[in-house]
PDB file of N, CA and C in Angstrom:
ATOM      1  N   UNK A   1       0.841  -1.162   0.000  1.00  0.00           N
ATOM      2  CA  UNK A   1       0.000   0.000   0.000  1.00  0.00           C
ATOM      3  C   UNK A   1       0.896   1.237   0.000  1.00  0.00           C
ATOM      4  N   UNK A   2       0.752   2.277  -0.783  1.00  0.00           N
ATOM      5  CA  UNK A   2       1.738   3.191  -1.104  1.00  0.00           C
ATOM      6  C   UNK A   2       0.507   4.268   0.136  1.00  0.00           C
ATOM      7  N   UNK A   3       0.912   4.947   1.122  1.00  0.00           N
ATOM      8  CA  UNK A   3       0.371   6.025   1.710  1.00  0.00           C
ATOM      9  C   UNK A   3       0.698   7.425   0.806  1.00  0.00           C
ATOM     10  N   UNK A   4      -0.610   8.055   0.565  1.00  0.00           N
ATOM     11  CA  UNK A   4      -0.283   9.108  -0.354  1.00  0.00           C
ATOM     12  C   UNK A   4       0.172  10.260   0.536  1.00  0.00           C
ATOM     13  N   UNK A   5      -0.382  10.269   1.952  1.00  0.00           N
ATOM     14  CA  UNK A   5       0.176  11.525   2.892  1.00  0.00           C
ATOM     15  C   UNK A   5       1.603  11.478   2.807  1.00  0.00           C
ATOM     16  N   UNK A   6       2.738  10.292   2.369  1.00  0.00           N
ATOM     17  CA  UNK A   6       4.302  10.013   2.781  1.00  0.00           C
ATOM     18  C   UNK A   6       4.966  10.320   1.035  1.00  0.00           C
ATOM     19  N   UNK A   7       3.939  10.675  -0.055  1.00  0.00           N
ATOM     20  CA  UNK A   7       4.813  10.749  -1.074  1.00  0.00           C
ATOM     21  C   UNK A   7       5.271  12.146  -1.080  1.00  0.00           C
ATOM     22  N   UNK A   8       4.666  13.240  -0.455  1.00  0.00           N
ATOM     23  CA  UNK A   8       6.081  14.758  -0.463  1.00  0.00           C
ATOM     24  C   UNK A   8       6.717  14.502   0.557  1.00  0.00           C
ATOM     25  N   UNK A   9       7.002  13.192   1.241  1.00  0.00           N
ATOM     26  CA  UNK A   9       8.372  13.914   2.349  1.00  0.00           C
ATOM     27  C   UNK A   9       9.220  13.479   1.595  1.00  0.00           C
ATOM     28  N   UNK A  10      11.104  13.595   1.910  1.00  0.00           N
ATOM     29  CA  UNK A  10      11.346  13.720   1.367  1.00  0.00           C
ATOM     30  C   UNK A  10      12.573  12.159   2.401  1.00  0.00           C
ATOM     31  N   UNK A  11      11.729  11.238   2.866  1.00  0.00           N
ATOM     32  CA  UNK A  11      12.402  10.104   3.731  1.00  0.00           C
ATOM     33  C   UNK A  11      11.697   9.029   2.831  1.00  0.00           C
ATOM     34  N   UNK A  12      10.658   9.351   1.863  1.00  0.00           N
ATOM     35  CA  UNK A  12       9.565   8.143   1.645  1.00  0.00           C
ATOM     36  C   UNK A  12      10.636   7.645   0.575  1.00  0.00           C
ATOM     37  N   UNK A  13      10.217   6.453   0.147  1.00  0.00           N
ATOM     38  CA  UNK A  13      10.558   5.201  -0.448  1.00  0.00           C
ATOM     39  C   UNK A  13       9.568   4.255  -0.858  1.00  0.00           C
ATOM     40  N   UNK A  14       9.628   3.899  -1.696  1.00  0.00           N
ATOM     41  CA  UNK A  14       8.877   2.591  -2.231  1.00  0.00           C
ATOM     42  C   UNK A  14       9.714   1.443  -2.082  1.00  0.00           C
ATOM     43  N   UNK A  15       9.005   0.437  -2.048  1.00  0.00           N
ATOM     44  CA  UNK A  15      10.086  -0.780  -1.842  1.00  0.00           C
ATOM     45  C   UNK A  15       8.629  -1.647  -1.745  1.00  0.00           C
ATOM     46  N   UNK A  16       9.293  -3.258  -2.311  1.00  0.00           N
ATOM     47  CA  UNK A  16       8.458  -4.393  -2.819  1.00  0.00           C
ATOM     48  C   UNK A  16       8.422  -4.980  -1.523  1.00  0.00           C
ATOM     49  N   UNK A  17       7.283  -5.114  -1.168  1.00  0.00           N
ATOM     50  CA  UNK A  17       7.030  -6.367  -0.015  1.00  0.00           C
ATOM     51  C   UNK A  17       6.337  -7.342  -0.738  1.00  0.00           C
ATOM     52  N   UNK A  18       6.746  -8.584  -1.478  1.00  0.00           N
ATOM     53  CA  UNK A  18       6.168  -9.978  -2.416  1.00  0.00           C
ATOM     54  C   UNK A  18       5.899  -9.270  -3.611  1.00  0.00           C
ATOM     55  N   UNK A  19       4.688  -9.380  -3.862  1.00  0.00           N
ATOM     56  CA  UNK A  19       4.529  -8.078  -5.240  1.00  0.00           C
ATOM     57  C   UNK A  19       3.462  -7.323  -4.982  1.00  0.00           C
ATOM     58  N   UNK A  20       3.421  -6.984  -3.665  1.00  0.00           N
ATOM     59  CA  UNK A  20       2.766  -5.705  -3.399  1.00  0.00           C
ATOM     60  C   UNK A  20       4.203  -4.333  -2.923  1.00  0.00           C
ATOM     61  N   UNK A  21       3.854  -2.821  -3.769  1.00  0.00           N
ATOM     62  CA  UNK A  21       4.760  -1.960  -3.553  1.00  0.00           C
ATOM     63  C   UNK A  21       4.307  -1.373  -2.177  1.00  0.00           C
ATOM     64  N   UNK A  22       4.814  -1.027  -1.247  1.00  0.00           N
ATOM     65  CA  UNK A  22       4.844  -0.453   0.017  1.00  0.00           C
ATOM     66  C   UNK A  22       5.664   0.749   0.115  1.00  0.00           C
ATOM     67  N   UNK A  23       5.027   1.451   1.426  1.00  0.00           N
ATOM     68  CA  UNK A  23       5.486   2.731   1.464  1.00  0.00           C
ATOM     69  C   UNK A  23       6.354   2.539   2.533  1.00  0.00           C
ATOM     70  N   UNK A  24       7.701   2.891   2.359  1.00  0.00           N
ATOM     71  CA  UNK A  24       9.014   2.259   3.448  1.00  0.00           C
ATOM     72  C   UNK A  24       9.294   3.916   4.519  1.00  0.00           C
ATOM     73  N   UNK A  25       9.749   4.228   5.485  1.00  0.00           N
ATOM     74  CA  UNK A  25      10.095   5.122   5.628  1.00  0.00           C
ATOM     75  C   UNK A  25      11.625   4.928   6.106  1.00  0.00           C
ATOM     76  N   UNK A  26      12.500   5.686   5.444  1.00  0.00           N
ATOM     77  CA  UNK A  26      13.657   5.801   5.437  1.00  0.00           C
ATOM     78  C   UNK A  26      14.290   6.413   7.227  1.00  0.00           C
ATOM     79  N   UNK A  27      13.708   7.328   7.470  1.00  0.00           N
ATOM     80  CA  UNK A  27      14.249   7.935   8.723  1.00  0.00           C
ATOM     81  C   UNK A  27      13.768   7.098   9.901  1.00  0.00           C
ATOM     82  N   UNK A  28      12.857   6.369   9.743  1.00  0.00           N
ATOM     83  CA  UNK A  28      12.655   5.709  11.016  1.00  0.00           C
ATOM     84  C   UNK A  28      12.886   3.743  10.595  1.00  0.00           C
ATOM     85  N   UNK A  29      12.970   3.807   9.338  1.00  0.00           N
ATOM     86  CA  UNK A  29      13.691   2.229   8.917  1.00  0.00           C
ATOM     87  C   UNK A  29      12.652   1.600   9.263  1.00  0.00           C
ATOM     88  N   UNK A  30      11.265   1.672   9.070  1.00  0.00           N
ATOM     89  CA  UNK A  30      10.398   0.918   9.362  1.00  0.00           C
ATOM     90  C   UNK A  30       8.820   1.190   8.012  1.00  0.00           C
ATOM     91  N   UNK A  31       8.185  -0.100   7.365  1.00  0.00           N
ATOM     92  CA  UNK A  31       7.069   0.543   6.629  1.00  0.00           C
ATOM     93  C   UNK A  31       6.319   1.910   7.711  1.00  0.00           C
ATOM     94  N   UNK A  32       5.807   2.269   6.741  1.00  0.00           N
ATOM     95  CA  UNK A  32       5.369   3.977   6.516  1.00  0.00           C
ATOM     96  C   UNK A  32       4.210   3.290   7.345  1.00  0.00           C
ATOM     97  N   UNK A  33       3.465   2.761   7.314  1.00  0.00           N
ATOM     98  CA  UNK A  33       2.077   2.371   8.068  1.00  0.00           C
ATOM     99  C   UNK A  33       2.278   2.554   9.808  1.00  0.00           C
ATOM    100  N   UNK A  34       3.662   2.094  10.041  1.00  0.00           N
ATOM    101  CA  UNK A  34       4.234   1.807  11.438  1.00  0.00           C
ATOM    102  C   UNK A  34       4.684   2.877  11.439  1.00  0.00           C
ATOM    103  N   UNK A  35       5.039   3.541  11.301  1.00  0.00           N
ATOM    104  CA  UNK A  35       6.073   5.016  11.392  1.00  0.00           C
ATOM    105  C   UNK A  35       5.471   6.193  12.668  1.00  0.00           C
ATOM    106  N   UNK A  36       5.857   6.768  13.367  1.00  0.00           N
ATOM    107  CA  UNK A  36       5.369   7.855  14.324  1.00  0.00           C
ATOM    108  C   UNK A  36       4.532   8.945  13.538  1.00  0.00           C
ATOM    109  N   UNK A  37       5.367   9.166  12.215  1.00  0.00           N
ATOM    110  CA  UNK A  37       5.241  10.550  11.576  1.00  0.00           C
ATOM    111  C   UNK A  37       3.229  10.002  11.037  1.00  0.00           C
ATOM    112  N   UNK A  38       3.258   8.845  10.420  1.00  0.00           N
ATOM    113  CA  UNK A  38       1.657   8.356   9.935  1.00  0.00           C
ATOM    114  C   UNK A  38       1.261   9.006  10.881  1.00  0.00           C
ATOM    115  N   UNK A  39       1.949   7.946  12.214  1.00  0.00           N
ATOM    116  CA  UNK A  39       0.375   8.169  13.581  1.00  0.00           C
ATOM    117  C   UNK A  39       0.179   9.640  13.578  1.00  0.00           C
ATOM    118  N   UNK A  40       0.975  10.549  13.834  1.00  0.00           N
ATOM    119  CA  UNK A  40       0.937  11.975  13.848  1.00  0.00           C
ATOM    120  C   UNK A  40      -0.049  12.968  12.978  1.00  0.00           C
ATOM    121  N   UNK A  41       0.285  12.363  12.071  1.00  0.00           N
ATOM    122  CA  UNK A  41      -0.781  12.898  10.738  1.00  0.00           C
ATOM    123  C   UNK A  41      -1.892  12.254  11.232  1.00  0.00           C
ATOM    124  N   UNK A  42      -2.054  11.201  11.199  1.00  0.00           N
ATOM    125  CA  UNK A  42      -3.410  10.644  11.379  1.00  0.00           C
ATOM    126  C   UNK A  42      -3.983  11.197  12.853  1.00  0.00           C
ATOM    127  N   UNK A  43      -3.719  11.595  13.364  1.00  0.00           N
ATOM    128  CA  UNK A  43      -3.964  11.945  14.701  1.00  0.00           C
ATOM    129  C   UNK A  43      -4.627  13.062  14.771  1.00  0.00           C
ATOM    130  N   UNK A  44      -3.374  14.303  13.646  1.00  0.00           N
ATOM    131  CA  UNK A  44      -3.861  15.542  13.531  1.00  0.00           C
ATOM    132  C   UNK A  44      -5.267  15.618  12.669  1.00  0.00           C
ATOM    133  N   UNK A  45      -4.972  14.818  11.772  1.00  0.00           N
ATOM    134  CA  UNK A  45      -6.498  14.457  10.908  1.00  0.00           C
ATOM    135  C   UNK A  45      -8.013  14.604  11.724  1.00  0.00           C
ATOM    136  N   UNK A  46      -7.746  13.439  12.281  1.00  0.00           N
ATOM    137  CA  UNK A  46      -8.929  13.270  13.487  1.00  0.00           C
ATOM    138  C   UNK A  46      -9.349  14.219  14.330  1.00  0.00           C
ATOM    139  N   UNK A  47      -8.335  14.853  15.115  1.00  0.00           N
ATOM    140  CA  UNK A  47      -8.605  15.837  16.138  1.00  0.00           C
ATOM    141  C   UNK A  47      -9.452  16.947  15.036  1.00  0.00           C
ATOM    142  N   UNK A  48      -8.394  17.702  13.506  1.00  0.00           N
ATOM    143  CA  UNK A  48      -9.085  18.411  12.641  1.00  0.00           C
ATOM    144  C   UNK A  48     -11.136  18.132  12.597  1.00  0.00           C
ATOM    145  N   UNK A  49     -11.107  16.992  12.039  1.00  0.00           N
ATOM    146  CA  UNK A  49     -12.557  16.768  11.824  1.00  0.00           C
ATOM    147  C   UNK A  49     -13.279  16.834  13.437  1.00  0.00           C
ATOM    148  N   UNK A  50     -12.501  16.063  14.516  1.00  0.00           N
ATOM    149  CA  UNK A  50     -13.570  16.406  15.131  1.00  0.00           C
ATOM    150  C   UNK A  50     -13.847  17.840  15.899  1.00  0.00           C
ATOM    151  N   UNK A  51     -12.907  18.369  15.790  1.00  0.00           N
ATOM    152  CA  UNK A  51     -13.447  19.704  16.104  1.00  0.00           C
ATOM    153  C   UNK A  51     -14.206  20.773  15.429  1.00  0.00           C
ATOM    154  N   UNK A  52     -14.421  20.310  14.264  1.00  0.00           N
ATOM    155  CA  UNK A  52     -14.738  20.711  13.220  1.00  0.00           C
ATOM    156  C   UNK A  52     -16.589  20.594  13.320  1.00  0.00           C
ATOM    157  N   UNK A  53     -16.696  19.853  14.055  1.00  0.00           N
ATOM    158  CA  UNK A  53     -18.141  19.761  14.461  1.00  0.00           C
ATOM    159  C   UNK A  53     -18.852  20.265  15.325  1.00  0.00           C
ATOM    160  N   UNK A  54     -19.923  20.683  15.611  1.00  0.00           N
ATOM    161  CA  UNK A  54     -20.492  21.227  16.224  1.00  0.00           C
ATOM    162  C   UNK A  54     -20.658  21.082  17.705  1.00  0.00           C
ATOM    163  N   UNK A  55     -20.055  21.327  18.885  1.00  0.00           N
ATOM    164  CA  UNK A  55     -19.954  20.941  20.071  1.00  0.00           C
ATOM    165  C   UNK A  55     -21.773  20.340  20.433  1.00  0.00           C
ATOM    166  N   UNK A  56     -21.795  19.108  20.824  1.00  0.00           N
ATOM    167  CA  UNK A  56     -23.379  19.103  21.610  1.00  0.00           C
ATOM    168  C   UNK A  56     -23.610  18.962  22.841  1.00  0.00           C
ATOM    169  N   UNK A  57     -24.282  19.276  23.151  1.00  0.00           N
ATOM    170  CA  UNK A  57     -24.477  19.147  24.917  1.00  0.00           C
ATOM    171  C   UNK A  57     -24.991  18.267  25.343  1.00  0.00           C
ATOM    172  N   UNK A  58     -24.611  17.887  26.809  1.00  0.00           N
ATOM    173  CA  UNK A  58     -25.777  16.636  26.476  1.00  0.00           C
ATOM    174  C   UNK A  58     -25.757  17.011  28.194  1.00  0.00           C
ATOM    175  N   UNK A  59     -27.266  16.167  28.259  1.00  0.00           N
ATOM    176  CA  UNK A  59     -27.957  16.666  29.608  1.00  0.00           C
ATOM    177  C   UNK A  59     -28.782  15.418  30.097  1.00  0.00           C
ATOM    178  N   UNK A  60     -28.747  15.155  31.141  1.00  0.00           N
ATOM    179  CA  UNK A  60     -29.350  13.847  31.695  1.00  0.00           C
ATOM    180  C   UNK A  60     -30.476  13.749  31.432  1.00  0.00           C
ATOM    181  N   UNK A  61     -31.513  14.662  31.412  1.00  0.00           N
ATOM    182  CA  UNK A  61     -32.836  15.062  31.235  1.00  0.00           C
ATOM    183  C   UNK A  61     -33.107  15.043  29.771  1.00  0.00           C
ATOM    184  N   UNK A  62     -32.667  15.559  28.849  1.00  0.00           N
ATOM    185  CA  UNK A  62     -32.958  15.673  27.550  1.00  0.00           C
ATOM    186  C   UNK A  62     -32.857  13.888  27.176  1.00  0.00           C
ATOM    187  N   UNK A  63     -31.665  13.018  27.614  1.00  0.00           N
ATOM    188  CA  UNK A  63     -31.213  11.503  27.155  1.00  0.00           C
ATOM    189  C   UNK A  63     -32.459  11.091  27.633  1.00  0.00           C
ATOM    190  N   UNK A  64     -32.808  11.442  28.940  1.00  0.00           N
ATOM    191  CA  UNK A  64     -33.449  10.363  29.068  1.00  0.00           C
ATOM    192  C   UNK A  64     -35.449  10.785  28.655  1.00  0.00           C
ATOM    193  N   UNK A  65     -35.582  11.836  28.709  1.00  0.00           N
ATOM    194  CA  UNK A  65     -37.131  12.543  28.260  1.00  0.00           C
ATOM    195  C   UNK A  65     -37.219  12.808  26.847  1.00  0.00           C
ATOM    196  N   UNK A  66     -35.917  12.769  26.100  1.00  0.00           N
ATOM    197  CA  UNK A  66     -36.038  12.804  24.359  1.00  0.00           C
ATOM    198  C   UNK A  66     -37.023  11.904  23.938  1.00  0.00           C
ATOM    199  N   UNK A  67     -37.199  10.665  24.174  1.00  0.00           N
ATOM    200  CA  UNK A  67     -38.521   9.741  23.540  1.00  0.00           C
ATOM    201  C   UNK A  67     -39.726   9.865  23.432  1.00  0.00           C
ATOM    202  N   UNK A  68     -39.947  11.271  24.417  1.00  0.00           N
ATOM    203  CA  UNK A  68     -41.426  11.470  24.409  1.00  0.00           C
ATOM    204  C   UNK A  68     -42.311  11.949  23.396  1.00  0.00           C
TER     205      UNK A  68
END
């Protein structure tokens, strides 16, 4: 699996794992999937979207009297 977030750095690598191409990372010597820098991105990703949403409140009374 080639990660498209790792093709502008400038550590990425391709390299054959059987005859699937993989995304290698050079600075940490480990596939790109395992790498700190992924988790990081992916991390920042997540936090992005979820803040990105609308805070909701939530209230004991509304959970439990919403069905009415």
């Amino acid at each position: 699996m080639i990660i498209k977030s790792c093709l502008t750095c400038k550590f990425h690598e391709i390299k054959l794992d059987g005859k699937d191409e993989m995304s290698h990372c050079q600075k940490e010597n480990c596939w790109s999937r395992y790498s700190k820098c992924v988790l990081a991105k992916a991390l920042e990703k997540y936090l992005k979207e979820e803040s990105s949403q609308p805070e909701r409140s939530f209230s004991a009374l509304t959970h439990m009297y919403s069905r009415e």
